[in-house]
Protein backbone atom coordinates (compact mmCIF):
# COMPACT_ATOMS: atom_id res chain seq x y z
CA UNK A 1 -21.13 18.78 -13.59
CA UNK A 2 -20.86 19.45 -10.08
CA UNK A 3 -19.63 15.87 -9.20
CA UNK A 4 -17.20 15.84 -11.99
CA UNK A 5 -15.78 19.61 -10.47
CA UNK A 6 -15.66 17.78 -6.61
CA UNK A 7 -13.66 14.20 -8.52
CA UNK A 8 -11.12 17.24 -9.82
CA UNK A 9 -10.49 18.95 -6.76
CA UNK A 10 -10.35 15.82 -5.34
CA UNK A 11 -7.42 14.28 -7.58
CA UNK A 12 -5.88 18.30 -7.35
CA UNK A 13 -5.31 17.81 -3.55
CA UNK A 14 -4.27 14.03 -3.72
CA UNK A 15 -1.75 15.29 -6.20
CA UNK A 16 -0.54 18.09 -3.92
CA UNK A 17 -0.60 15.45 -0.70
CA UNK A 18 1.67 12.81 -2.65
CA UNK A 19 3.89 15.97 -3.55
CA UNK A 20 4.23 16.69 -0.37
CA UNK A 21 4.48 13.17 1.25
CA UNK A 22 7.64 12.83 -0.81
CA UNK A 23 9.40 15.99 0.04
CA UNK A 24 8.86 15.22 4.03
CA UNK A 25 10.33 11.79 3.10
CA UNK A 26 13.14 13.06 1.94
CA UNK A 27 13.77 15.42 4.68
CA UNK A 28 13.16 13.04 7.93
CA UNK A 29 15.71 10.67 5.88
CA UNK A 30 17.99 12.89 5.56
CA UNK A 31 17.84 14.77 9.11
CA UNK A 32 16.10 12.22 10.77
CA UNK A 33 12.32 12.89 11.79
CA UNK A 34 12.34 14.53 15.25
CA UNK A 35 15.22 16.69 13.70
CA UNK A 36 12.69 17.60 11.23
CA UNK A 37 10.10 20.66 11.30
CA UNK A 38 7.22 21.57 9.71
CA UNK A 39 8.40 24.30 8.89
CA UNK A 40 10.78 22.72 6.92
CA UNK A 41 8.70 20.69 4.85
CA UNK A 42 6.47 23.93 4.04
CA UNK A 43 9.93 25.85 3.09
CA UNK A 44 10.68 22.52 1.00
CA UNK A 45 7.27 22.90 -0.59
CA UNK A 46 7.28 26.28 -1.92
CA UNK A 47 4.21 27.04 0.71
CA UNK A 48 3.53 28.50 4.33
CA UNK A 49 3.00 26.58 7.26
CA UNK A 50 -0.40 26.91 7.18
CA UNK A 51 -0.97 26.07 3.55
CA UNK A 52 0.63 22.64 4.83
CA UNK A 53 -1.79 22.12 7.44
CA UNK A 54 -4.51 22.37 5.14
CA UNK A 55 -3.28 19.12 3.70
CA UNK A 56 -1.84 17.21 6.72
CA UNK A 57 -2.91 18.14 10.05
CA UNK A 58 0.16 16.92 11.86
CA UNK A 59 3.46 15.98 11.50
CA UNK A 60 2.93 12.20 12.00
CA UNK A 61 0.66 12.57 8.99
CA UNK A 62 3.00 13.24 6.31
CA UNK A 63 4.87 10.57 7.76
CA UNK A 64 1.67 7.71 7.33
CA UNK A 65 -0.33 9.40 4.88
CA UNK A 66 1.15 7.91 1.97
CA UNK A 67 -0.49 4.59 3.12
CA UNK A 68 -4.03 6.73 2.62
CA UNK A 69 -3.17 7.62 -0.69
CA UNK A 70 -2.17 3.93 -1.56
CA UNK A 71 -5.16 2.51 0.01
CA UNK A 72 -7.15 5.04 -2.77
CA UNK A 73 -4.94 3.31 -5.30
CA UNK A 74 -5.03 -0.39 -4.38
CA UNK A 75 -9.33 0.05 -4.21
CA UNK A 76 -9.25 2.02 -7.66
CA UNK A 77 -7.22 -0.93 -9.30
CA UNK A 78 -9.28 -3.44 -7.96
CA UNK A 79 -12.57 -1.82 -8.93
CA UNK A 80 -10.75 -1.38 -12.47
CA UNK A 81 -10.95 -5.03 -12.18
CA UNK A 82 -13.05 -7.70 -14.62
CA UNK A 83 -16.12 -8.51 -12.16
CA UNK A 84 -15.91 -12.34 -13.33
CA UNK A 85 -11.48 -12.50 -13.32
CA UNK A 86 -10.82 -15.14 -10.44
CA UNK A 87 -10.01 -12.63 -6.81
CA UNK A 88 -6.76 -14.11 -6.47
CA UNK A 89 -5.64 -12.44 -10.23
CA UNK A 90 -7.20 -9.47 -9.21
CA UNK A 91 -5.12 -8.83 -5.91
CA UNK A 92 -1.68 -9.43 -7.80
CA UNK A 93 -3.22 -7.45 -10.95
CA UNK A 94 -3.95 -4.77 -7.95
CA UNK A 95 -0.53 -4.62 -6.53
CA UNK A 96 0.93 -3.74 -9.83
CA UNK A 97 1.51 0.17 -9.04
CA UNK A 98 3.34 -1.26 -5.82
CA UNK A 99 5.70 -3.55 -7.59
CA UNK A 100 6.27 -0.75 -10.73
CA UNK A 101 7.46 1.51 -7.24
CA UNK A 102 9.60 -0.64 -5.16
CA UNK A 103 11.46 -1.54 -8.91
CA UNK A 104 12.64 1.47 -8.83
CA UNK A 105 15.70 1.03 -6.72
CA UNK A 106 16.12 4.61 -5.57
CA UNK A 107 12.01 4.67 -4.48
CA UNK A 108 12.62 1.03 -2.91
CA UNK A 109 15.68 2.75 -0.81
CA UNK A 110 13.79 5.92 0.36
CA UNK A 111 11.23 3.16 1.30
CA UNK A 112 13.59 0.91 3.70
CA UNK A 113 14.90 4.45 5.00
CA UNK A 114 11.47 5.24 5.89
CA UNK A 115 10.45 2.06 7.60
CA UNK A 116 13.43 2.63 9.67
CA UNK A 117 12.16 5.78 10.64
CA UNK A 118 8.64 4.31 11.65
CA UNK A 119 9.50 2.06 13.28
CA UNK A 120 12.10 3.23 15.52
CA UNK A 121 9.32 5.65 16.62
CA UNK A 122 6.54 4.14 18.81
CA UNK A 123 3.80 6.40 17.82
CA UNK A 124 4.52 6.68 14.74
CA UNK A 125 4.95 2.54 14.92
CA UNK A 126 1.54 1.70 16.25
CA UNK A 127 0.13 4.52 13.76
CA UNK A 128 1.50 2.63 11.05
CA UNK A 129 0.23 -0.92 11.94
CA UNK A 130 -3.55 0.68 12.24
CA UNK A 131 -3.57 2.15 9.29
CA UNK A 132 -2.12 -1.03 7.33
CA UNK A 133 -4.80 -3.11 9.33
CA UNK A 134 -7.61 -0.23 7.80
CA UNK A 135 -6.05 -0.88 4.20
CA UNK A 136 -6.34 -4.62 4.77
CA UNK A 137 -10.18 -4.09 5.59
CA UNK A 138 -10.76 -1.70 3.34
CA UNK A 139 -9.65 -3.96 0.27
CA UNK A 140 -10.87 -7.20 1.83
CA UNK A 141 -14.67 -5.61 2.09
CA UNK A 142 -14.48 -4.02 -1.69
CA UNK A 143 -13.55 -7.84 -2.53
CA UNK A 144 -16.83 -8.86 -0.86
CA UNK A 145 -18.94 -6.55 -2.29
CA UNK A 146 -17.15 -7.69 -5.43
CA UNK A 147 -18.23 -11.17 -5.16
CA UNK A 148 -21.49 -10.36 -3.21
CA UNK A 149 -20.95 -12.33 -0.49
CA UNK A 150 -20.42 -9.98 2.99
CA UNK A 151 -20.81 -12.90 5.37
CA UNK A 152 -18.21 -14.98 3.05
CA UNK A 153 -15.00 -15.68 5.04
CA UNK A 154 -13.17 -16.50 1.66
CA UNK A 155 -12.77 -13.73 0.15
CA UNK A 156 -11.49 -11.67 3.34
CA UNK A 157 -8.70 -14.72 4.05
CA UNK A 158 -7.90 -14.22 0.37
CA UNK A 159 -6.78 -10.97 0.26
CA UNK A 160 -5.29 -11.46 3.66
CA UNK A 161 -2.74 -14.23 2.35
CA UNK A 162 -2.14 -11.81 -0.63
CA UNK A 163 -0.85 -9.00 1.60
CA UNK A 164 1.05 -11.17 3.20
CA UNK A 165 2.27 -12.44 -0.13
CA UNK A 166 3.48 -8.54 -0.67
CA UNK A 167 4.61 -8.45 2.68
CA UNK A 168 6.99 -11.50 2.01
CA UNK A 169 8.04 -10.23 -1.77
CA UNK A 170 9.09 -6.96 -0.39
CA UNK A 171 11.24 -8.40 3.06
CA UNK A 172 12.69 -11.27 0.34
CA UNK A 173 13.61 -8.26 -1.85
CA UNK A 174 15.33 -5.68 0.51
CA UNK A 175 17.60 -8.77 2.02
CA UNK A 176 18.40 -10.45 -1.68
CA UNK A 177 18.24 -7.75 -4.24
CA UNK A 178 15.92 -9.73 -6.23
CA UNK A 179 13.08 -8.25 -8.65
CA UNK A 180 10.02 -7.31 -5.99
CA UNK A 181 7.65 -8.62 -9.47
CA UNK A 182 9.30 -12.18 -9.24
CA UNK A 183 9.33 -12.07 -5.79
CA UNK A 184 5.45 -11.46 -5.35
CA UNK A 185 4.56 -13.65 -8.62
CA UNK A 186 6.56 -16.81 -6.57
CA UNK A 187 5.14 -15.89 -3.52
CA UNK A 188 1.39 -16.09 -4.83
CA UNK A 189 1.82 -19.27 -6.79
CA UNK A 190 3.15 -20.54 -3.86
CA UNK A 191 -0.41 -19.86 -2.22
CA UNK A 192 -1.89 -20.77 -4.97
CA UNK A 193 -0.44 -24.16 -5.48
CA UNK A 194 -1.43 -24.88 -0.92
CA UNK A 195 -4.75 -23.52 -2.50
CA UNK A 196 -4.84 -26.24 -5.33
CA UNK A 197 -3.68 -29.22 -3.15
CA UNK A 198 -6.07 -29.02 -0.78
CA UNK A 199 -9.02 -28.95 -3.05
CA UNK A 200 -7.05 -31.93 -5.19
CA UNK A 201 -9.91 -35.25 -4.17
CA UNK A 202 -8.33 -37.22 -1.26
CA UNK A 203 -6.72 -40.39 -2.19
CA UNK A 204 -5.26 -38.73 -5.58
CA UNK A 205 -1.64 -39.59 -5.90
CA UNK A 206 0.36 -38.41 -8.85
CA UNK A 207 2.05 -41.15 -10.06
């Protein structure tokens, strides 16, 4: 009983964080983030100052901790996960809540807005590369423990070329205008098919 009281306060303040991730995004694109206070986000909110800080410690937080909350989401999807489905369906299976976002055009806008904002700000910049680099880890070692192989370099290169799949999908997708799901689906076959040709026996033509 007690654990399942701790899981709902648990989803109760990652509820309240996203809430408030999103109404700080709005504000430091719309005034720009050094422009924007605290304060402001808390009057935003509904909530004091100090109710805000109970949630995000600093400012730079509310910037970067929507990555926090989507690591929690990328490592629940991929625990949702068959155990025997091949790793490689499982990553783009994963990134589903991240392509159903950046469909969205007006969530894919506020998104390009906000990487503007990062990273013409050093701190926040190098703040944002770490904690990428932590979500990276944090999925590759869930995929080893998956496949029960910790000292396995495959699995930790695999979801290393799938991030950079997403990476790709997304960059191909703000420049074209192009569907962010067709995007990542080309991407990953593309991977997929280096994947298969290697492994094809030497000497095989097609003919």
């Amino acid at each position: 009983m007690e654990d399942r009281q701790n899981s709902l306060r648990q989803r109760s303040r990652r509820a309240v964080q996203a809430e408030l991730v999103e109404l700080a995004q709005g504000l430091f694109v719309e005034r720009g983030y050094e422009s924007t206070t605290v304060d402001d986000i808390a009057a935003a909110a509904g909530m004091s100052k100090r109710t805000v800080f109970r949630y995000f410690a600093t400012k730079e937080e509310l910037v970067l901790g929507k990555y926090d909350l989507l690591s929690d989401e990328l490592l629940r999807r991929l625990r949702e996960r068959p155990l025997g489905e091949p790793l490689w369906t499982s990553l783009r299976r994963m990134f589903d809540g991240v392509v159903a976002y950046f469909a969205d055009n007006a969530h894919a806008s506020r998104a390009a807005a906000m990487e503007r904002v990062v990273t013409s700000t050093p701190a926040l910049h190098a703040a944002y590369l770490h904690r990428v680099s932590r979500m990276q880890a944090e999925v590759a070692a869930l995929a080893c423990a998956r496949a029960k192989s910790a000292d396995d370099v495959g699995p930790v290169a695999v979801v290393g070329a799938a991030f950079a799949c997403l990476a790709a999908a997304r960059a191909a997708q703000a420049s074209t205008g192009r569907s962010i799901e067709l995007l990542l689906d080309e991407a990953m076959d593309a991977v997929a098919g280096l994947r298969r040709e290697r492994r094809a026996p030497q000497g095989h033509h097609e003919r």
